[in-house]
PDB file of N, CA and C in Angstrom:
ATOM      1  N   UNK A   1     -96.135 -91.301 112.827  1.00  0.00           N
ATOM      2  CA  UNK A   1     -97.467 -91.853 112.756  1.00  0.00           C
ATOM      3  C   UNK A   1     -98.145 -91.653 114.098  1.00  0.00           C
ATOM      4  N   UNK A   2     -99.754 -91.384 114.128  1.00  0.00           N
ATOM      5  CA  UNK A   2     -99.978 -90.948 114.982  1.00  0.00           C
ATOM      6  C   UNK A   2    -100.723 -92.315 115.863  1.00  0.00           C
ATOM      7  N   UNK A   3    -101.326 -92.009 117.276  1.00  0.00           N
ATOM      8  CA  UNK A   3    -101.861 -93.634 117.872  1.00  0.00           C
ATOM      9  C   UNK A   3    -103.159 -94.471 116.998  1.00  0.00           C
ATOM     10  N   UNK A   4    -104.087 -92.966 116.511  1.00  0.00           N
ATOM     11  CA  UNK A   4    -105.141 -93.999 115.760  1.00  0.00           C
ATOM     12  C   UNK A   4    -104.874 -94.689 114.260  1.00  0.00           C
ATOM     13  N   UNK A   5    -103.580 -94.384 113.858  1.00  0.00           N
ATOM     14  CA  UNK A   5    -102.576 -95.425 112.808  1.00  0.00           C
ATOM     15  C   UNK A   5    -102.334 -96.706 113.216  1.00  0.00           C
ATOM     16  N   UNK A   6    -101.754 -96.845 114.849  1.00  0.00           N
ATOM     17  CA  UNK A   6    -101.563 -97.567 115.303  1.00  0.00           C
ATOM     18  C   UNK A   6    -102.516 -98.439 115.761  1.00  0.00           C
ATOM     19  N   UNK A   7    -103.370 -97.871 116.205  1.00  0.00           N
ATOM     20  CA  UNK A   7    -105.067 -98.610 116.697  1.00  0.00           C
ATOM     21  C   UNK A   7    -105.455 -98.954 115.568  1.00  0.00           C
ATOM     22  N   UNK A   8    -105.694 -98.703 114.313  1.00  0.00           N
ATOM     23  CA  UNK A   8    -106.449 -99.288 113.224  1.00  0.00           C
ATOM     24  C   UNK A   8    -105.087-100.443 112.708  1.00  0.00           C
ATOM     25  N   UNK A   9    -104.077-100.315 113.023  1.00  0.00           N
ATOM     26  CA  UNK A   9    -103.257-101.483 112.401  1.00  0.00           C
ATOM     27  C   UNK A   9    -103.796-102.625 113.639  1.00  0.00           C
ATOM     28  N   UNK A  10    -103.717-102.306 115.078  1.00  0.00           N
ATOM     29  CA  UNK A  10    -104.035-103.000 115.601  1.00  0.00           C
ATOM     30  C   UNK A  10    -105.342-103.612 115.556  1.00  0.00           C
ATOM     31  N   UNK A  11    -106.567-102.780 115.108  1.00  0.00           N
ATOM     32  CA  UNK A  11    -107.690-103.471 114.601  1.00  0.00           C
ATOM     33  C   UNK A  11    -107.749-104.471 113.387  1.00  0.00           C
ATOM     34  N   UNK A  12    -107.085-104.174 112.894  1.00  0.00           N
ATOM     35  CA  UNK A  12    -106.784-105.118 111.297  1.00  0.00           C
ATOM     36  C   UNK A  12    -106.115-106.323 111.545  1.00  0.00           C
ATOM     37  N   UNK A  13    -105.330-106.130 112.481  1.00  0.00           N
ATOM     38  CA  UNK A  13    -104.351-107.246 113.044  1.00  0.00           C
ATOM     39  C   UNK A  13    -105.163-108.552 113.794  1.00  0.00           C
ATOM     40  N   UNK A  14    -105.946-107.413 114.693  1.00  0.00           N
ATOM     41  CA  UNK A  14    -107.379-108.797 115.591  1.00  0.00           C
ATOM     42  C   UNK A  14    -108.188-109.380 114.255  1.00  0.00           C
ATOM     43  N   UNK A  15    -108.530-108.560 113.534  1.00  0.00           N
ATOM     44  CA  UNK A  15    -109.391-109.030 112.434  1.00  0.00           C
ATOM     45  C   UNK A  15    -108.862-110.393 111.403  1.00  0.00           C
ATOM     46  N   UNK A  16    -107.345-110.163 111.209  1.00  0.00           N
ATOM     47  CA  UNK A  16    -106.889-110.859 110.545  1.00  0.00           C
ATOM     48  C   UNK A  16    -106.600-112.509 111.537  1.00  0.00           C
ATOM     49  N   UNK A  17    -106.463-112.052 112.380  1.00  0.00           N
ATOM     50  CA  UNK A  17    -106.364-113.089 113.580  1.00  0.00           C
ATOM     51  C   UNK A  17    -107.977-113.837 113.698  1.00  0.00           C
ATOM     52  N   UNK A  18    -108.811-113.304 114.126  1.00  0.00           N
ATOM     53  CA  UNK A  18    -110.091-113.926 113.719  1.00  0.00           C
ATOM     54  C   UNK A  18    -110.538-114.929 112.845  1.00  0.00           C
ATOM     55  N   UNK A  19    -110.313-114.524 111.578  1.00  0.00           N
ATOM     56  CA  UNK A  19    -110.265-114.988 110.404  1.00  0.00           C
ATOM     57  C   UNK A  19    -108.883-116.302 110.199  1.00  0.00           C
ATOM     58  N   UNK A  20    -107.966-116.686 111.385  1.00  0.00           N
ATOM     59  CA  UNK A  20    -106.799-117.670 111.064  1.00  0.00           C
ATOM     60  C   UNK A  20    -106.816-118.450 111.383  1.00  0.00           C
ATOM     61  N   UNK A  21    -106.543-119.492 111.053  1.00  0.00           N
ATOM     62  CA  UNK A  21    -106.347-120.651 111.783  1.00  0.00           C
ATOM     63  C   UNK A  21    -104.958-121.353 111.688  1.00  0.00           C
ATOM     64  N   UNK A  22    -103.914-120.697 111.784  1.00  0.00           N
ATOM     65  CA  UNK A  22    -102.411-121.132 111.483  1.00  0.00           C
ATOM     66  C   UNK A  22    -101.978-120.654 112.547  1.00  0.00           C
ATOM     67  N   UNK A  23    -101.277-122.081 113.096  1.00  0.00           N
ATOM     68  CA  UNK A  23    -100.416-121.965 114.421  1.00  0.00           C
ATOM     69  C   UNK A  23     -99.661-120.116 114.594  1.00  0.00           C
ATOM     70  N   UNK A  24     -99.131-119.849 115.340  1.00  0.00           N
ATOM     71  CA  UNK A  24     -98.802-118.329 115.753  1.00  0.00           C
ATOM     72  C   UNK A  24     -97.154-118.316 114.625  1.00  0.00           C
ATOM     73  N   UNK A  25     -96.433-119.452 115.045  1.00  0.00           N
ATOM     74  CA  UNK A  25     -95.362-119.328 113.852  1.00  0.00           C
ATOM     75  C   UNK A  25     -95.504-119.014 112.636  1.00  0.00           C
ATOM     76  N   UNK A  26     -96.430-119.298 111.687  1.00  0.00           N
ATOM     77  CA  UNK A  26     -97.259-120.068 110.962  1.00  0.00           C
ATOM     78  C   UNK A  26     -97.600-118.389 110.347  1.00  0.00           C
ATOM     79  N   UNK A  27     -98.168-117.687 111.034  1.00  0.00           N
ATOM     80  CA  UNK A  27     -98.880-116.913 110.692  1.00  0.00           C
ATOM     81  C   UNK A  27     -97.951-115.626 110.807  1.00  0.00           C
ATOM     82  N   UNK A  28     -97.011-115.648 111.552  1.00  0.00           N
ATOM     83  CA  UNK A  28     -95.597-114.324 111.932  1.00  0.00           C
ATOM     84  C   UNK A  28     -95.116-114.612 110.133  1.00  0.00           C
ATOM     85  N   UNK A  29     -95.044-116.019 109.913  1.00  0.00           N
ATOM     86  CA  UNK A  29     -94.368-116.269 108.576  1.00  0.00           C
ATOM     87  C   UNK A  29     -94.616-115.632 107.327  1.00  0.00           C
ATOM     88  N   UNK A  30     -96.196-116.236 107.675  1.00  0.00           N
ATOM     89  CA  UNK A  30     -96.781-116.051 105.973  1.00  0.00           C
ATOM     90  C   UNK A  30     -97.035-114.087 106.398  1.00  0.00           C
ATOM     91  N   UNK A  31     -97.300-113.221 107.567  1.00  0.00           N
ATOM     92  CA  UNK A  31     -97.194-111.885 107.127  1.00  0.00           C
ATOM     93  C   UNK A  31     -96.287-111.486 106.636  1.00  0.00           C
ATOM     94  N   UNK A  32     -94.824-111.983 107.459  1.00  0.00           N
ATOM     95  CA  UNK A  32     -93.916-110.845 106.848  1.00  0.00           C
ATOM     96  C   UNK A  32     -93.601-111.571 104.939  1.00  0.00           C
ATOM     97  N   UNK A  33     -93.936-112.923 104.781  1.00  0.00           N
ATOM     98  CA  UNK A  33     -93.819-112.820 103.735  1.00  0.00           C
ATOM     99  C   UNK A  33     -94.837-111.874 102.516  1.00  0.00           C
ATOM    100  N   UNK A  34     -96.373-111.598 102.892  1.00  0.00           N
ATOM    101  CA  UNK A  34     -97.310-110.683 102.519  1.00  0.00           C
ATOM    102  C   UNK A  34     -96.602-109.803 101.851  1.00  0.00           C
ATOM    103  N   UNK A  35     -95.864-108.930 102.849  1.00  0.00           N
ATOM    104  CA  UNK A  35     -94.109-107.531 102.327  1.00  0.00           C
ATOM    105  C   UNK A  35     -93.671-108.013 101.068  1.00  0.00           C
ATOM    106  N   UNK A  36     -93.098-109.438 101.167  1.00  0.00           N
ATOM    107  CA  UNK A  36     -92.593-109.227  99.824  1.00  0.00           C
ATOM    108  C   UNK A  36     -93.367-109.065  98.841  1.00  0.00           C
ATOM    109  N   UNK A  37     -94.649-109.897  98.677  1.00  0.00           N
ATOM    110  CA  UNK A  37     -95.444-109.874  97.954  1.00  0.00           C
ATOM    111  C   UNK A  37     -96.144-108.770  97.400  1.00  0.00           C
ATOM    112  N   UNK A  38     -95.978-107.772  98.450  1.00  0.00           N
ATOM    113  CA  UNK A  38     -96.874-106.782  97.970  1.00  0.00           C
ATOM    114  C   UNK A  38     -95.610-105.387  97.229  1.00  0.00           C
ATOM    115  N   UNK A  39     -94.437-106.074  97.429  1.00  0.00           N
ATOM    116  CA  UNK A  39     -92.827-105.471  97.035  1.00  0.00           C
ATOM    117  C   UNK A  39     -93.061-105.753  95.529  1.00  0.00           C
ATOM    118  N   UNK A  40     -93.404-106.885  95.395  1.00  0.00           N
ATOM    119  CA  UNK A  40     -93.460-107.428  93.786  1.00  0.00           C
ATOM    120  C   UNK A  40     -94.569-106.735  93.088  1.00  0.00           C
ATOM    121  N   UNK A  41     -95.802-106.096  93.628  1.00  0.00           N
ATOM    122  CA  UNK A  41     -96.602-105.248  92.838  1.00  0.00           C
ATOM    123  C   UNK A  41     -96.176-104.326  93.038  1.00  0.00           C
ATOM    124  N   UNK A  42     -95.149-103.251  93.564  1.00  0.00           N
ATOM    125  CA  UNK A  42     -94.880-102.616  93.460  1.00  0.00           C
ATOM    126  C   UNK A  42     -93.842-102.390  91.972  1.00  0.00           C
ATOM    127  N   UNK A  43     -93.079-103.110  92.138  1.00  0.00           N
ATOM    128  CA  UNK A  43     -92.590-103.989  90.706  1.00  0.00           C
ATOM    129  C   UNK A  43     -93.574-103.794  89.552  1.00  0.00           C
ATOM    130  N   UNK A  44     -94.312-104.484  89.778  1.00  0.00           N
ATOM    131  CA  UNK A  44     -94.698-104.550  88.148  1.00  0.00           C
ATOM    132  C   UNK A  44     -95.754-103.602  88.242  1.00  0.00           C
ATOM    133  N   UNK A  45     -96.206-102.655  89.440  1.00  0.00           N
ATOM    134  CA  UNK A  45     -96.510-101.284  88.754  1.00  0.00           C
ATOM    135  C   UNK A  45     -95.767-100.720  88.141  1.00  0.00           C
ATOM    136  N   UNK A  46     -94.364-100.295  88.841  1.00  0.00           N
ATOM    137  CA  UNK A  46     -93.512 -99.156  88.087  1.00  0.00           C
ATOM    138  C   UNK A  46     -93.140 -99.408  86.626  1.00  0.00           C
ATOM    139  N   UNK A  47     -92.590-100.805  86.242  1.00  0.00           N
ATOM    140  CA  UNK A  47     -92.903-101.452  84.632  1.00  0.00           C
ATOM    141  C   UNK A  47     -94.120-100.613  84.092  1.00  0.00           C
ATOM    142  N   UNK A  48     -94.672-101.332  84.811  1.00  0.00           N
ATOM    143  CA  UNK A  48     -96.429-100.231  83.776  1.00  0.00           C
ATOM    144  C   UNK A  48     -96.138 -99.185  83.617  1.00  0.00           C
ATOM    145  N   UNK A  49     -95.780 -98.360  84.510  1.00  0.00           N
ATOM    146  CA  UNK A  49     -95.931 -96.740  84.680  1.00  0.00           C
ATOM    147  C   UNK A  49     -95.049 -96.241  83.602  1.00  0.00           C
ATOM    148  N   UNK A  50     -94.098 -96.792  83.483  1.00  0.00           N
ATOM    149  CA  UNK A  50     -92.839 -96.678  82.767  1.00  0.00           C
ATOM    150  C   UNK A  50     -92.888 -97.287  81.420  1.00  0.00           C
ATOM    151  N   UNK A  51     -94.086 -98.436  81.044  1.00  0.00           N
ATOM    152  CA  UNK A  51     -94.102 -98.918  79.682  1.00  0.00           C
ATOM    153  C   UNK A  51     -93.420 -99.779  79.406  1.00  0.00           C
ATOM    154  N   UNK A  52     -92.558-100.622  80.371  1.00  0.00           N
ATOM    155  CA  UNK A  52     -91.266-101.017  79.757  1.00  0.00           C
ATOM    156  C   UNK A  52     -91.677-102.735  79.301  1.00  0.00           C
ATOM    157  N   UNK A  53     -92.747-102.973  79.486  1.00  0.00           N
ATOM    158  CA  UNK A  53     -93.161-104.383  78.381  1.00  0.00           C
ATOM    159  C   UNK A  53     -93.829-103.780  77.136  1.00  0.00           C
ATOM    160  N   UNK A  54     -93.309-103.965  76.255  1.00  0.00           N
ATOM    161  CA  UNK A  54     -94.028-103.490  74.987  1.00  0.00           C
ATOM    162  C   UNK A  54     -95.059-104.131  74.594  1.00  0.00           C
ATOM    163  N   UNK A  55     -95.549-105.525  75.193  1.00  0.00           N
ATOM    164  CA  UNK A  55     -96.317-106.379  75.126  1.00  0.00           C
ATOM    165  C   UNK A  55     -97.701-105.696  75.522  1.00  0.00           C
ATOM    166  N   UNK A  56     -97.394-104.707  76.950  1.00  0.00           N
ATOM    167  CA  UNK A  56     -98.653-104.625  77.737  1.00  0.00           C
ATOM    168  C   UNK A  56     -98.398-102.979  77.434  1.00  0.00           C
ATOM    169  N   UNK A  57     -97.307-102.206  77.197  1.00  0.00           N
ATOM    170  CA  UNK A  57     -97.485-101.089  77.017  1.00  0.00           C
ATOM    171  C   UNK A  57     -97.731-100.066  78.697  1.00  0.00           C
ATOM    172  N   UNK A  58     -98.284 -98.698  78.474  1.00  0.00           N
ATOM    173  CA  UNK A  58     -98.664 -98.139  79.927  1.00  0.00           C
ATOM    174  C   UNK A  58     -99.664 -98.270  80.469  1.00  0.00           C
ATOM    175  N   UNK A  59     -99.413 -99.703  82.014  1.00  0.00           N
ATOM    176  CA  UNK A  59    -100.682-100.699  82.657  1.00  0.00           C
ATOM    177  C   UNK A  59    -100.751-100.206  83.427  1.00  0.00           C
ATOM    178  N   UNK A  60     -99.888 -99.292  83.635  1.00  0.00           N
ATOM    179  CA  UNK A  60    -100.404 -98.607  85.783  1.00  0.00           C
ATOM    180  C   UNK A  60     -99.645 -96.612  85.161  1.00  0.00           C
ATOM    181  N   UNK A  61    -100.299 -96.435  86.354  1.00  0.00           N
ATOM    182  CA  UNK A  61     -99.811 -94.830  86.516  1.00  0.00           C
ATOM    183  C   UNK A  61     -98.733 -94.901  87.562  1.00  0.00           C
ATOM    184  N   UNK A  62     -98.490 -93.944  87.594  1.00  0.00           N
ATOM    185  CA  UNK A  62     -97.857 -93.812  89.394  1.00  0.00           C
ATOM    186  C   UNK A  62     -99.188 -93.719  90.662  1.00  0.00           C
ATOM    187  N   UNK A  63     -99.875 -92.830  90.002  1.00  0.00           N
ATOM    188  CA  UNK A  63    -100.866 -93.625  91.066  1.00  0.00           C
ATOM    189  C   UNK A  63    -101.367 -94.848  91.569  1.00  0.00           C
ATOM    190  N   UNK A  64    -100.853 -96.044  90.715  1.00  0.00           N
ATOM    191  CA  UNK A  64    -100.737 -97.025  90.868  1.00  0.00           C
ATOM    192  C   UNK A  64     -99.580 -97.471  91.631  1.00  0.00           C
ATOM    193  N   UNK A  65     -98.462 -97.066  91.055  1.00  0.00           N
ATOM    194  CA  UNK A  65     -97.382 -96.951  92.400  1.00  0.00           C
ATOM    195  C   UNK A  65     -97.531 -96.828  93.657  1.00  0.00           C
ATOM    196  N   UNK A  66     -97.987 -95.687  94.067  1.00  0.00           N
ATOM    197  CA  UNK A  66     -98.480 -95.223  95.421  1.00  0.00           C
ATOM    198  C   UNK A  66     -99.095 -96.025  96.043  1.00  0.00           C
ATOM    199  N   UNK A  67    -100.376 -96.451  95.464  1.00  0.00           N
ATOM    200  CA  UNK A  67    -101.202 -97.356  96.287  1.00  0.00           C
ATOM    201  C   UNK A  67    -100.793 -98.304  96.622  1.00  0.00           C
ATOM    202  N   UNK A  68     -99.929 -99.351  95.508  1.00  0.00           N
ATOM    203  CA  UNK A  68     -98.788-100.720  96.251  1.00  0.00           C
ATOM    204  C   UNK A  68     -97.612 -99.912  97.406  1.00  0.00           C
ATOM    205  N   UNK A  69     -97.198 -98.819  97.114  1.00  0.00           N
ATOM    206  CA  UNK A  69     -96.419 -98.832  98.203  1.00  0.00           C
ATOM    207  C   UNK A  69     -96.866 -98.764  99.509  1.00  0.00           C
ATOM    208  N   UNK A  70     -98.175 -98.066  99.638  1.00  0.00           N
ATOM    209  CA  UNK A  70     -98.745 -97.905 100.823  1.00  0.00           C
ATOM    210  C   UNK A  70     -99.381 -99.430 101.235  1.00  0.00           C
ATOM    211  N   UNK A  71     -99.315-100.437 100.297  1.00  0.00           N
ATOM    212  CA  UNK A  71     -99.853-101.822 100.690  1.00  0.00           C
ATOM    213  C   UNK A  71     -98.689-102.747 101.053  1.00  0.00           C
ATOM    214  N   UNK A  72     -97.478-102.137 100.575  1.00  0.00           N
ATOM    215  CA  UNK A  72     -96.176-102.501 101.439  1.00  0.00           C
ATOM    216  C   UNK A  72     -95.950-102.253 103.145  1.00  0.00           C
ATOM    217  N   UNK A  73     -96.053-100.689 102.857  1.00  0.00           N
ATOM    218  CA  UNK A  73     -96.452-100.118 104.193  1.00  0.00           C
ATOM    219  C   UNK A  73     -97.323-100.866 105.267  1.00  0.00           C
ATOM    220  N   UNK A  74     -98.462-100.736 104.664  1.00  0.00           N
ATOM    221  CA  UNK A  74     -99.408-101.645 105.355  1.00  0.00           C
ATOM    222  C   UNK A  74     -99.371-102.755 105.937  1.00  0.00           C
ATOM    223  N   UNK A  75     -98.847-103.967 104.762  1.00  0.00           N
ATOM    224  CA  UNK A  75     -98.311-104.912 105.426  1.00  0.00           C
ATOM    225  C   UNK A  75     -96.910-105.159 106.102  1.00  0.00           C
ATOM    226  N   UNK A  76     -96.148-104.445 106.354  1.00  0.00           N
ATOM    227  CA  UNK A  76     -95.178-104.174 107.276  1.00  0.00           C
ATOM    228  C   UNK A  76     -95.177-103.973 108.610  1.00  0.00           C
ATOM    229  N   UNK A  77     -96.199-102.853 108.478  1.00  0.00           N
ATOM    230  CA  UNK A  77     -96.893-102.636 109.776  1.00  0.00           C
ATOM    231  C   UNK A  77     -98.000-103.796 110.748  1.00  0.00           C
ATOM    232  N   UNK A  78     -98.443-104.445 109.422  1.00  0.00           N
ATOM    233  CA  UNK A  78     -99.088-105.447 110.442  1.00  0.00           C
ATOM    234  C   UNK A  78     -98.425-106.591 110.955  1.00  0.00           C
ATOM    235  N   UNK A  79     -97.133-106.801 109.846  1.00  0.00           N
ATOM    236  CA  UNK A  79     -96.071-107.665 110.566  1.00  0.00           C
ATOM    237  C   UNK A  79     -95.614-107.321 111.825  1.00  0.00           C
ATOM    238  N   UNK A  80     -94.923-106.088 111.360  1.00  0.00           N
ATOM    239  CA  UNK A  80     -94.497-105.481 113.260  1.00  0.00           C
ATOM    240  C   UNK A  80     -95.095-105.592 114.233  1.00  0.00           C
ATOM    241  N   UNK A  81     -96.527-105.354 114.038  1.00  0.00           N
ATOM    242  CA  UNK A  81     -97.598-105.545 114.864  1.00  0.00           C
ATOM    243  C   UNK A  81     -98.132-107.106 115.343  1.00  0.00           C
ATOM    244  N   UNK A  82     -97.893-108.098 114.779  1.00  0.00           N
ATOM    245  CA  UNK A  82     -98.130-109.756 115.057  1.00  0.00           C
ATOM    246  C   UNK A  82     -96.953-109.700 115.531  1.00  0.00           C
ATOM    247  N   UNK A  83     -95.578-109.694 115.091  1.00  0.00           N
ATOM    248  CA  UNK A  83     -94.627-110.199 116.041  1.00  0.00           C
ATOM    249  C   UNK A  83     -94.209-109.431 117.756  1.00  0.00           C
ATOM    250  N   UNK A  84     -94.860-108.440 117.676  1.00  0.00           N
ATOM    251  CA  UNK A  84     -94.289-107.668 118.753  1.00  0.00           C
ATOM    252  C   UNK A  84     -96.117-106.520 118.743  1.00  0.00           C
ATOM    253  N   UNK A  85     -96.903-106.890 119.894  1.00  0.00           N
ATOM    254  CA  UNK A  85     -97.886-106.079 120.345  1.00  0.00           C
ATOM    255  C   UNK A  85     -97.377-104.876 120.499  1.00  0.00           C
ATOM    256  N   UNK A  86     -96.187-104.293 120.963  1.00  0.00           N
ATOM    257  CA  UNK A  86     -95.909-102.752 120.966  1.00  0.00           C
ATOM    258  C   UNK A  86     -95.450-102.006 119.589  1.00  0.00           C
ATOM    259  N   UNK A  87     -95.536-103.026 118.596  1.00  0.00           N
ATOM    260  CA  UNK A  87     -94.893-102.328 117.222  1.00  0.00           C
ATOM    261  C   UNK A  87     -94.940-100.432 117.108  1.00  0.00           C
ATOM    262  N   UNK A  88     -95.621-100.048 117.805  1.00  0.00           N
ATOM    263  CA  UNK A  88     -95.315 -98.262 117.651  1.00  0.00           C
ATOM    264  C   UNK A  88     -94.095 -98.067 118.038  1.00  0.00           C
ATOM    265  N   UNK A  89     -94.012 -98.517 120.092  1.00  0.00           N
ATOM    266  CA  UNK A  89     -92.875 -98.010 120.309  1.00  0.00           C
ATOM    267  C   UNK A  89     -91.578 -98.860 119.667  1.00  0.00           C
ATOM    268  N   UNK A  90     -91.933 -99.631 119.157  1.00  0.00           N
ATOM    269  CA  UNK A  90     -90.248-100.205 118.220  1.00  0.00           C
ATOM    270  C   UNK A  90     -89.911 -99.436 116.839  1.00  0.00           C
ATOM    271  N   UNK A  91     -91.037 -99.169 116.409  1.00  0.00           N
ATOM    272  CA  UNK A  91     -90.665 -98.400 114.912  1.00  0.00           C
ATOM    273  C   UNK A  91     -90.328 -97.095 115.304  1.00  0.00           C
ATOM    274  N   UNK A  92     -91.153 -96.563 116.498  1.00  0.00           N
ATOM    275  CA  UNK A  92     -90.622 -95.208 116.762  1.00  0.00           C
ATOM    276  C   UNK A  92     -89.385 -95.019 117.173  1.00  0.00           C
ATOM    277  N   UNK A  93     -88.584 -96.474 118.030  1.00  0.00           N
ATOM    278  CA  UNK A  93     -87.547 -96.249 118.417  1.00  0.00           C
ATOM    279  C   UNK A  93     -86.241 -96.599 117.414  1.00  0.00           C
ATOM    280  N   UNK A  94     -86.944 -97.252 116.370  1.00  0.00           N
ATOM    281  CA  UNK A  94     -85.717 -97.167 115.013  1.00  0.00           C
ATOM    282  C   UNK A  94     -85.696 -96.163 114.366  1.00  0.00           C
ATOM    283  N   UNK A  95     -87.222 -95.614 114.067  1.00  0.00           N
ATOM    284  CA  UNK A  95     -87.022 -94.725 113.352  1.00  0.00           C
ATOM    285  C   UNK A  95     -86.244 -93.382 114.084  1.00  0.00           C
ATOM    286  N   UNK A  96     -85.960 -93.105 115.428  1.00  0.00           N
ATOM    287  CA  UNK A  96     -85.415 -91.946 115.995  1.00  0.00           C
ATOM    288  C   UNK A  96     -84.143 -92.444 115.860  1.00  0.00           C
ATOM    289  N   UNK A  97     -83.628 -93.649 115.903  1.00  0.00           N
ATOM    290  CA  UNK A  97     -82.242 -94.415 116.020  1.00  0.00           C
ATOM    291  C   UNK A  97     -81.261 -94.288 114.298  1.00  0.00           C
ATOM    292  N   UNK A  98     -82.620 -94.042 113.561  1.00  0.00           N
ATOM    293  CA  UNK A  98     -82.034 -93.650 111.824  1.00  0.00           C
ATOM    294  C   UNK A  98     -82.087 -92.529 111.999  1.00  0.00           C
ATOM    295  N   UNK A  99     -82.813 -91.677 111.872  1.00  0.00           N
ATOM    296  CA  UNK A  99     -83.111 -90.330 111.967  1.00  0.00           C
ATOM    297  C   UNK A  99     -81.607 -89.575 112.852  1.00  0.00           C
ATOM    298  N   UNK A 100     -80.958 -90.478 114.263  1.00  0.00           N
ATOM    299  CA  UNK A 100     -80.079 -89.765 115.113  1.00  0.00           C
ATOM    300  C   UNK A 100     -78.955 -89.891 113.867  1.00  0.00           C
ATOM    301  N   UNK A 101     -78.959 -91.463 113.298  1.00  0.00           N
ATOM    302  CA  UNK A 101     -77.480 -91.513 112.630  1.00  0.00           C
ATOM    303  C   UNK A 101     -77.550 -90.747 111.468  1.00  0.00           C
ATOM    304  N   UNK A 102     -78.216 -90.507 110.875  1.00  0.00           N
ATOM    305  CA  UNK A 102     -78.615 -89.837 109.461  1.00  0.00           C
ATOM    306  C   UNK A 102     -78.721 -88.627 109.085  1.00  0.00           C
ATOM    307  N   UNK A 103     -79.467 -88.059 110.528  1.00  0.00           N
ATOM    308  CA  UNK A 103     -79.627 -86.363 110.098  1.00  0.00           C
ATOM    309  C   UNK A 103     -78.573 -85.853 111.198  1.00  0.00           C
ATOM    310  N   UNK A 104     -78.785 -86.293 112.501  1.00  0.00           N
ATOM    311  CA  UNK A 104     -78.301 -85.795 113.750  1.00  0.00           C
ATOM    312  C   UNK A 104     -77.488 -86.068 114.209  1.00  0.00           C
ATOM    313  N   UNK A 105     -75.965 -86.386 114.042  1.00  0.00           N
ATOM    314  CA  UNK A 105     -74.427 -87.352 114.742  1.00  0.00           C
ATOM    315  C   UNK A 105     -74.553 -86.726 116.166  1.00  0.00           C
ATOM    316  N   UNK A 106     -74.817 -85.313 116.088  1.00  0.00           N
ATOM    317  CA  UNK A 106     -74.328 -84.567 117.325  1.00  0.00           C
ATOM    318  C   UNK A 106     -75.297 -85.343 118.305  1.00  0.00           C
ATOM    319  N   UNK A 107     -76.578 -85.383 118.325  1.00  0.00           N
ATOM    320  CA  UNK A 107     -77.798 -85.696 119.333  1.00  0.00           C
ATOM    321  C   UNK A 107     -79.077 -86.643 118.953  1.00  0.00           C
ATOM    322  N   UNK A 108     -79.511 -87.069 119.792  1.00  0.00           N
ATOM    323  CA  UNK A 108     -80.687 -87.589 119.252  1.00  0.00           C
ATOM    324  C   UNK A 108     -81.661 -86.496 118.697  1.00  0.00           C
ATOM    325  N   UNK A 109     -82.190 -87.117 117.607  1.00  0.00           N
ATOM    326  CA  UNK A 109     -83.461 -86.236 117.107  1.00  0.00           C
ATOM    327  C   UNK A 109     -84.709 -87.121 117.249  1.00  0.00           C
ATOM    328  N   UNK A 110     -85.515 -86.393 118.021  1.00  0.00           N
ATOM    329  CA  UNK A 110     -87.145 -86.760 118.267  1.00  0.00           C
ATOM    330  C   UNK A 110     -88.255 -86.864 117.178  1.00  0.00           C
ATOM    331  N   UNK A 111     -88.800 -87.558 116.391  1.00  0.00           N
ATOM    332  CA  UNK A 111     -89.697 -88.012 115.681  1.00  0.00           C
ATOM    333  C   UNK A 111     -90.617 -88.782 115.967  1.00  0.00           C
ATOM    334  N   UNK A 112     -91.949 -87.988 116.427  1.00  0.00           N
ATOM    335  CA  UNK A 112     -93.126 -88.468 116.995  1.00  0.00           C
ATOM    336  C   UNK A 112     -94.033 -88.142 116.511  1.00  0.00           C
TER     337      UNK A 112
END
């Protein structure tokens, strides 16, 4: 991900802060709980997509998929981002830390 990913999470993040009035605990809480929440429409898109209530039949596409996952994404990122102001360099440094164990045993591999 590149910095203006990071700058617009960080803009969304002041914005959402603006708009709060819940102690700083308070508010680390209810984001990362947001994740799950937005885990569970991911859920009952893929049901849709897939048909599997016969009740409601096919309620979402996969394009419907996509868009909750990227609202997973989203709110993940703004979690990382409330609990820890540097959230780039921490995701960048897990994600090179999966990436070493996963693709690369021999060396670190760089993902920037």
């Amino acid at each position: 991900m590149d910095s203006a990913t990071w700058t617009t999470i960080a803009r969304l993040v002041e914005w959402l802060d603006a708009h709060n009035t819940n102690s700083p605990e308070l508010t680390r809480l209810l984001r990362v709980l947001k994740i799950q929440e937005e885990a569970g429409e991911v859920a009952e898109a893929i049901h849709g997509a897939m048909g599997s209530n016969p009740r409601k039949g096919a309620s979402h596409t996969w394009g419907d998929v996509e868009k909750e996952l990227c609202d997973v994404i989203l709110a993940s990122m703004v979690s990382l981002a409330t609990i820890n102001p540097d959230a780039r360099k921490v995701f960048e440094y897990h994600l090179n830390r999966v990436a070493e164990r996963s693709l690369d045993a021999a060396g670190p591999t760089a993902i920037v």
